[in-house]
N, C-alpha and C. Protein backbone atom coordinates (compact mmCIF):
# COMPACT_ATOMS: atom_id res chain seq x y z
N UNK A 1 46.06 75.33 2.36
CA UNK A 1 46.22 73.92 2.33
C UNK A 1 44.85 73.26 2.38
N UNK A 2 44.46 72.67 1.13
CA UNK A 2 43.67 71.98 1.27
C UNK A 2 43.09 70.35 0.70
N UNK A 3 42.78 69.40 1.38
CA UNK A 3 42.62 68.20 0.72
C UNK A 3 41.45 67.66 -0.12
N UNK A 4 41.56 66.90 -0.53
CA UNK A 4 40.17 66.08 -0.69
C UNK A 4 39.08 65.82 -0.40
N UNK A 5 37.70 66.39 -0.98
CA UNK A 5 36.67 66.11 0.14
C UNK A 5 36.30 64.84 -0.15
N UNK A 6 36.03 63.81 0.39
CA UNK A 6 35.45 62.44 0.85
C UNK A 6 34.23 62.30 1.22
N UNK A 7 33.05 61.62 0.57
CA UNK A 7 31.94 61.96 1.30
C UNK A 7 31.93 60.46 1.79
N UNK A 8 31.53 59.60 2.60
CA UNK A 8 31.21 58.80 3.44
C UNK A 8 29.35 58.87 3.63
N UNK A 9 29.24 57.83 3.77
CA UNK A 9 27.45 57.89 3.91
C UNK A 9 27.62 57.53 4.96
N UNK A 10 26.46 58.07 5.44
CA UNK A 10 25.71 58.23 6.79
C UNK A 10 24.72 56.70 7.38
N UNK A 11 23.98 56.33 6.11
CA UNK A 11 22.80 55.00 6.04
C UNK A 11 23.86 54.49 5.94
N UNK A 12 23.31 53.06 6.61
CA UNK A 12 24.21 51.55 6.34
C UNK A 12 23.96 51.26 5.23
N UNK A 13 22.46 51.65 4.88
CA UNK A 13 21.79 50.80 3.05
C UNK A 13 23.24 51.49 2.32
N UNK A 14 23.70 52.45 2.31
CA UNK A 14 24.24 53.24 1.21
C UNK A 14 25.92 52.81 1.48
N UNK A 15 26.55 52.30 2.28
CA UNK A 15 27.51 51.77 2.23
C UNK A 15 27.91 52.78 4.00
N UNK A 16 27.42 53.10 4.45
CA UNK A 16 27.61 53.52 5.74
C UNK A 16 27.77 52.29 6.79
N UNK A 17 28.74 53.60 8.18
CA UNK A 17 28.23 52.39 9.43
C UNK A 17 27.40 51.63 9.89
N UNK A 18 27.21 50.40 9.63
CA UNK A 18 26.37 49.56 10.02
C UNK A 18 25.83 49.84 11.56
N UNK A 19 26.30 50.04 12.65
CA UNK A 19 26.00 50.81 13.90
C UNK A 19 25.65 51.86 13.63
N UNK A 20 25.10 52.71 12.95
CA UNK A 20 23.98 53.20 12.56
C UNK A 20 22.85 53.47 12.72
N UNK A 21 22.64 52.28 12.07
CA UNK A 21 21.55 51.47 11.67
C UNK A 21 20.22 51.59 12.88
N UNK A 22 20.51 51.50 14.07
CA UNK A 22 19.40 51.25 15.11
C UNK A 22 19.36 53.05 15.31
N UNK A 23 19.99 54.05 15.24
CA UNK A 23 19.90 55.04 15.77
C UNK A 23 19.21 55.45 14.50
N UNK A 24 19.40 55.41 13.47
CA UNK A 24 18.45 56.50 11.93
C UNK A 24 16.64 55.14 12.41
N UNK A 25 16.96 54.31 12.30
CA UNK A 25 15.51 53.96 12.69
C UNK A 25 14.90 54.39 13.35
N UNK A 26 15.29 54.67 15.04
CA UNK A 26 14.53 55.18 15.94
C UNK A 26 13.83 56.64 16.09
N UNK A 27 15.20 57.08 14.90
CA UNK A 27 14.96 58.94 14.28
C UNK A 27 13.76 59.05 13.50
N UNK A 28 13.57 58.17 12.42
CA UNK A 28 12.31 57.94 11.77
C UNK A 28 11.24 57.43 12.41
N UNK A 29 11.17 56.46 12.99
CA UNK A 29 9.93 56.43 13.86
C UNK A 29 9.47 57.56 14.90
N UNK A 30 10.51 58.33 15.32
CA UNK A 30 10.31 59.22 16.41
C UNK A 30 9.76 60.50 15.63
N UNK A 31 9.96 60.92 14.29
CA UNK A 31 9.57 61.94 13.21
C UNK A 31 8.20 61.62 12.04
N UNK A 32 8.35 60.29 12.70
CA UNK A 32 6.86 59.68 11.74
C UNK A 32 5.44 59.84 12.39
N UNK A 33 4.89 60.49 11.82
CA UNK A 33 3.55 61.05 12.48
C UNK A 33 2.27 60.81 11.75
N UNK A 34 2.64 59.37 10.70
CA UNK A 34 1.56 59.01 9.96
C UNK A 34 1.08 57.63 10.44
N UNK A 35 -0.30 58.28 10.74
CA UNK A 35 -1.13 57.04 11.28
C UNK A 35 -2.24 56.23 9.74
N UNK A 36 -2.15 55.24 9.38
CA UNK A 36 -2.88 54.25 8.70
C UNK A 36 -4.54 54.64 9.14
N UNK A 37 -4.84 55.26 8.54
CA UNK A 37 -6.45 55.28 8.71
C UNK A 37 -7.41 53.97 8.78
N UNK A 38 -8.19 53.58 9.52
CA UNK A 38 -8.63 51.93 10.09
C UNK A 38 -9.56 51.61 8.51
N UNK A 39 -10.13 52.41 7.97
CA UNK A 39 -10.95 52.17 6.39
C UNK A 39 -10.02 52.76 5.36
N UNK A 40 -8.88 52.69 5.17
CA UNK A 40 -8.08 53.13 4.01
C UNK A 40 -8.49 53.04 2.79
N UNK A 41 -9.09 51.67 2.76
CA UNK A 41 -9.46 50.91 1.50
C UNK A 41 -10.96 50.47 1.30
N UNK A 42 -11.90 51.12 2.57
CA UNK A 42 -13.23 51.05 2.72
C UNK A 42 -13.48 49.94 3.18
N UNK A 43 -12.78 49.02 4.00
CA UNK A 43 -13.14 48.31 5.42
C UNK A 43 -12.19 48.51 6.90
N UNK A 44 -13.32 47.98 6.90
CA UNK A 44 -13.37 48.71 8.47
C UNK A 44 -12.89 46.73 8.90
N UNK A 45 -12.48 46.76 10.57
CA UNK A 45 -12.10 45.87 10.84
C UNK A 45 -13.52 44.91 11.41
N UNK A 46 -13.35 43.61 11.02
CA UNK A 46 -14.85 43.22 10.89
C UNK A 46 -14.52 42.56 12.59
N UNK A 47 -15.59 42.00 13.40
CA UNK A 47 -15.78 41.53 14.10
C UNK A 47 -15.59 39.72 14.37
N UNK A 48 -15.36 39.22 15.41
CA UNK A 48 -15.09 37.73 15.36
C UNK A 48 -16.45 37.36 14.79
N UNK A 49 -17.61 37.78 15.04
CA UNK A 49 -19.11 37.41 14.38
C UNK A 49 -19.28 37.63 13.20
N UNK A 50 -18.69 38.90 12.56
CA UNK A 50 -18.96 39.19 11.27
C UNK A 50 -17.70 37.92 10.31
N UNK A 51 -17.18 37.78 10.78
CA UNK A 51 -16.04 36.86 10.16
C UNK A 51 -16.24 35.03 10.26
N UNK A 52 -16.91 34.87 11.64
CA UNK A 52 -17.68 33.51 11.64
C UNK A 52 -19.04 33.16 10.06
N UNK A 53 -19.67 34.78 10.42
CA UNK A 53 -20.54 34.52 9.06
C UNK A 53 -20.12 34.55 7.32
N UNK A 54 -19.32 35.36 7.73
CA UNK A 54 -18.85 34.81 6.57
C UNK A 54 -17.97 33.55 5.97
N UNK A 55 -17.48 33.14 6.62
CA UNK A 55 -16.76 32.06 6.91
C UNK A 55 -17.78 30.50 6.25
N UNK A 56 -18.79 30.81 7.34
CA UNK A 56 -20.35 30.01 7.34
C UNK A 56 -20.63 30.16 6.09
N UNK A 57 -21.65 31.48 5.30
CA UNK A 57 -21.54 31.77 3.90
C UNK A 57 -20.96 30.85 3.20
N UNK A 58 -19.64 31.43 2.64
CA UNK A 58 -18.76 30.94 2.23
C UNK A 58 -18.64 29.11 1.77
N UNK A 59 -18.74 28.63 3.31
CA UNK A 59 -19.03 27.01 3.31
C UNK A 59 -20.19 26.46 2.26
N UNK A 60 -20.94 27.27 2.46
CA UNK A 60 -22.68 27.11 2.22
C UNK A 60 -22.51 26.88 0.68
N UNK A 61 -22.01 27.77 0.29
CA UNK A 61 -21.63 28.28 -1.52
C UNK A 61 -20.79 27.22 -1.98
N UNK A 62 -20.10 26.76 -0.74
CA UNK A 62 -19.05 25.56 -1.30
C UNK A 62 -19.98 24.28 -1.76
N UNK A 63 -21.00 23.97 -0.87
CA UNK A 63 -21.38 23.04 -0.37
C UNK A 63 -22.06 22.88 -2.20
N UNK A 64 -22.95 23.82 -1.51
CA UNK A 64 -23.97 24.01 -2.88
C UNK A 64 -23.27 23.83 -3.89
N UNK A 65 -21.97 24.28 -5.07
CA UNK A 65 -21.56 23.95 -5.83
C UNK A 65 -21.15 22.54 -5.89
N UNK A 66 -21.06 21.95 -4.71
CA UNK A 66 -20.30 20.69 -4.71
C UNK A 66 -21.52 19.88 -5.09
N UNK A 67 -22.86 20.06 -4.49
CA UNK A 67 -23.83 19.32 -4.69
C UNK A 67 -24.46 19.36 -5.85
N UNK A 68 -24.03 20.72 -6.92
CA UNK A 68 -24.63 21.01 -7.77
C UNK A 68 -23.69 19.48 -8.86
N UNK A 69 -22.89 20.03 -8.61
CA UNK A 69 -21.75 18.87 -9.31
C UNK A 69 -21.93 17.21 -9.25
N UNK A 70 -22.91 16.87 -7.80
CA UNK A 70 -23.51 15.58 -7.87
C UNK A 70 -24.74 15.52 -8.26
N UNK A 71 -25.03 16.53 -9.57
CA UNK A 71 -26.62 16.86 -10.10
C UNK A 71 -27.79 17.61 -9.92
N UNK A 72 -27.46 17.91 -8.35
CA UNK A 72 -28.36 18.74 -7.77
C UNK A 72 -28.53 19.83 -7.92
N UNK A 73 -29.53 20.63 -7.48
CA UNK A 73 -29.84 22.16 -8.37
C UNK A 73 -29.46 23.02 -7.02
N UNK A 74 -29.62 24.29 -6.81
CA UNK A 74 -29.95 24.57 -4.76
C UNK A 74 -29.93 26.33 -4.92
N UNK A 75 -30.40 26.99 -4.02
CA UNK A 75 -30.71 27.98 -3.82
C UNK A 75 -30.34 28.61 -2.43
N UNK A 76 -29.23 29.68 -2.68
CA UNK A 76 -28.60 29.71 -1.32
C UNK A 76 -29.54 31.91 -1.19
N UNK A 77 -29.86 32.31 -0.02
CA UNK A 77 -29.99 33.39 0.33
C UNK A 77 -29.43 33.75 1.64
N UNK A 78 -28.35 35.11 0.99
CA UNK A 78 -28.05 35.78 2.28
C UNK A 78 -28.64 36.82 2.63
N UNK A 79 -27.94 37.88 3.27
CA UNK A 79 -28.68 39.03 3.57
C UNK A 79 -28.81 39.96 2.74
N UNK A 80 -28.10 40.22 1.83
CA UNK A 80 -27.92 41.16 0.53
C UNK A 80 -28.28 40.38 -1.01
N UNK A 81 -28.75 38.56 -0.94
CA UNK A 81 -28.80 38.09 -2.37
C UNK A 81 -29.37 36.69 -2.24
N UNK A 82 -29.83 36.50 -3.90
CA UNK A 82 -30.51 35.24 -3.61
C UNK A 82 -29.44 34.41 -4.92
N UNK A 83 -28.80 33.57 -4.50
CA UNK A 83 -27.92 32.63 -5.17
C UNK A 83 -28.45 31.48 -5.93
N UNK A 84 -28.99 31.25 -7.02
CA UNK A 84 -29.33 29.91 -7.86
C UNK A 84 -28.30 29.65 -8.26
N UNK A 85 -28.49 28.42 -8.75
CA UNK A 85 -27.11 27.48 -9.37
C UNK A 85 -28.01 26.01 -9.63
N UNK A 86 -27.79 25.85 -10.86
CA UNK A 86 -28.17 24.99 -11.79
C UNK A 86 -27.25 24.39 -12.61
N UNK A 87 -27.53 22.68 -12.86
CA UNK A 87 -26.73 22.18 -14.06
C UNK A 87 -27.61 22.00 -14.86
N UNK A 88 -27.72 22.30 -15.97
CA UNK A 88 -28.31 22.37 -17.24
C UNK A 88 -27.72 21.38 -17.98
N UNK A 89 -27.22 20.25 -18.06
CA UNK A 89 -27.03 19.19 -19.13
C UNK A 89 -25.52 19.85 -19.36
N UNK A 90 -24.88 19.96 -18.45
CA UNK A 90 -23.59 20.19 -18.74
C UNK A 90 -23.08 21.68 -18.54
N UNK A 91 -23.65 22.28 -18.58
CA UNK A 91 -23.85 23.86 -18.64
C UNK A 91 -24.25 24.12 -17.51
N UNK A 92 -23.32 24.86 -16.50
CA UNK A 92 -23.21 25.63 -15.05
C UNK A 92 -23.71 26.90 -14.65
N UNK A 93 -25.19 27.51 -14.73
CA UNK A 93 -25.56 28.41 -14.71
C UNK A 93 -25.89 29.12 -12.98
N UNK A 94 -25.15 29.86 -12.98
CA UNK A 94 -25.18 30.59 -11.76
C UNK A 94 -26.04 32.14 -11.91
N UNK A 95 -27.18 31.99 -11.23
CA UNK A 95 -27.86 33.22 -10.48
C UNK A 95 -27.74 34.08 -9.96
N UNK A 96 -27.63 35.50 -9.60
CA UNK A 96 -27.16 36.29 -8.56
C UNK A 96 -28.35 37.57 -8.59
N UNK A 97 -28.90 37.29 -7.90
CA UNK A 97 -29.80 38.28 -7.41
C UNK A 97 -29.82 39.07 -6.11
N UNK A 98 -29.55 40.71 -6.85
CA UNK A 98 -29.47 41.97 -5.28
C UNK A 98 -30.92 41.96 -5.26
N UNK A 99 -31.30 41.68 -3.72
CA UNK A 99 -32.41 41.29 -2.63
C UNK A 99 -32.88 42.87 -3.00
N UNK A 100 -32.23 43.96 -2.93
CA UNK A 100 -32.16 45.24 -2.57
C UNK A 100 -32.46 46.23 -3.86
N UNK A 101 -31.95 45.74 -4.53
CA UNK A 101 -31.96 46.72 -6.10
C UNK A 101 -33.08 45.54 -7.00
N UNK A 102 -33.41 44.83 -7.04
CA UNK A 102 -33.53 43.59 -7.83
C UNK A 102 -32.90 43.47 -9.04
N UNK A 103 -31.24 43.75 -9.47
CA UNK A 103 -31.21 43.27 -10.58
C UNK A 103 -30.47 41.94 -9.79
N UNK A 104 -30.00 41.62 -11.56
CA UNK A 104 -29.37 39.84 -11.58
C UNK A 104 -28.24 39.79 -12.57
N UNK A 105 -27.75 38.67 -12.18
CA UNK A 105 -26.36 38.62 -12.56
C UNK A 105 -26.74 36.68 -13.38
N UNK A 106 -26.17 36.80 -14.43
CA UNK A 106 -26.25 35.24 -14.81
C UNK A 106 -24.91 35.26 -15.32
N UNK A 107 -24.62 33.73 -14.58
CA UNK A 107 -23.14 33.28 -15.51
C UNK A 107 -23.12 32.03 -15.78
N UNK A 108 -22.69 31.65 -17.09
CA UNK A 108 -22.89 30.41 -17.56
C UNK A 108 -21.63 29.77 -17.73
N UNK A 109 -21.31 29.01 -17.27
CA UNK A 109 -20.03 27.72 -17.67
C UNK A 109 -20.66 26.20 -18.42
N UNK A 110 -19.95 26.73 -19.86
CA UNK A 110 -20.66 25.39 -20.71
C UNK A 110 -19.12 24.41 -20.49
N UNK A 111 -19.61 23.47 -21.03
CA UNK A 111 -18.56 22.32 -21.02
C UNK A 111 -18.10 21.59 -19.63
N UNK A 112 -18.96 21.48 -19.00
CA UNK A 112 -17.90 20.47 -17.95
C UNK A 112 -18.42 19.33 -18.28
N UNK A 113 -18.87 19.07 -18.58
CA UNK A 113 -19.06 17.16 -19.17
C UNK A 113 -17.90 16.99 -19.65
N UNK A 114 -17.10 15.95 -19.40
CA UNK A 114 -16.04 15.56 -20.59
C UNK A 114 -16.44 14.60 -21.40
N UNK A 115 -17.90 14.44 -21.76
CA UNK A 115 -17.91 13.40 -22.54
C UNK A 115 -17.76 13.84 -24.41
């Protein structure tokens, strides 16, 4: 004598007991033995100082483009580069110089005049 086998799932995802649910979680966390390495992606967690400066930076570069935009020319240096930025008669030429290697980086944005 024999019947039907029936399979029933076990996971709630799969149409299982929802009461379940808290016991297969705690099974997987309790069998999970993988820790996230702190540089996975080649940083490391920066400091409240290292994050103020950049922050600062950041502003600086704002500033400077903003001023470049009311005509002005400006020259920003950090610790790794020396930043020019120029308007050229319409034409947005940005500088980038490694302090360290000495090459340079130029990028030009023509057209912002709308005249």
């Amino acid at each position: 004598m024999a019947s039907e086998l029936v399979y029933t799932p076990v996971n709630p995802s799969f149409g299982g007991n929802a009461l379940n649910s808290s016991h297969l979680f705690n099974v997987a966390n309790a069998i999970n033995h993988y820790k996230a390495p702190s540089d996975e992606f080649g940083f490391e967690e920066e400091s409240a100082l290292d994050r103020l400066a950049n922050s600062l930076e950041s502003r600086l570069i704002s500033q400077l483009l903003a001023d470049v935009g009311n005509g002005n020319t400006g020259q920003l240096e950090t610790d790794d580069f020396f930043l020019n930025i120029v308007d050229d008669g319409g034409t947005l030429i940005v500088q980038i110089v490694d302090k360290i290697s000495g090459e340079s980086t130029e990028i030009k944005v023509a057209g912002l005049n709308p005249d």
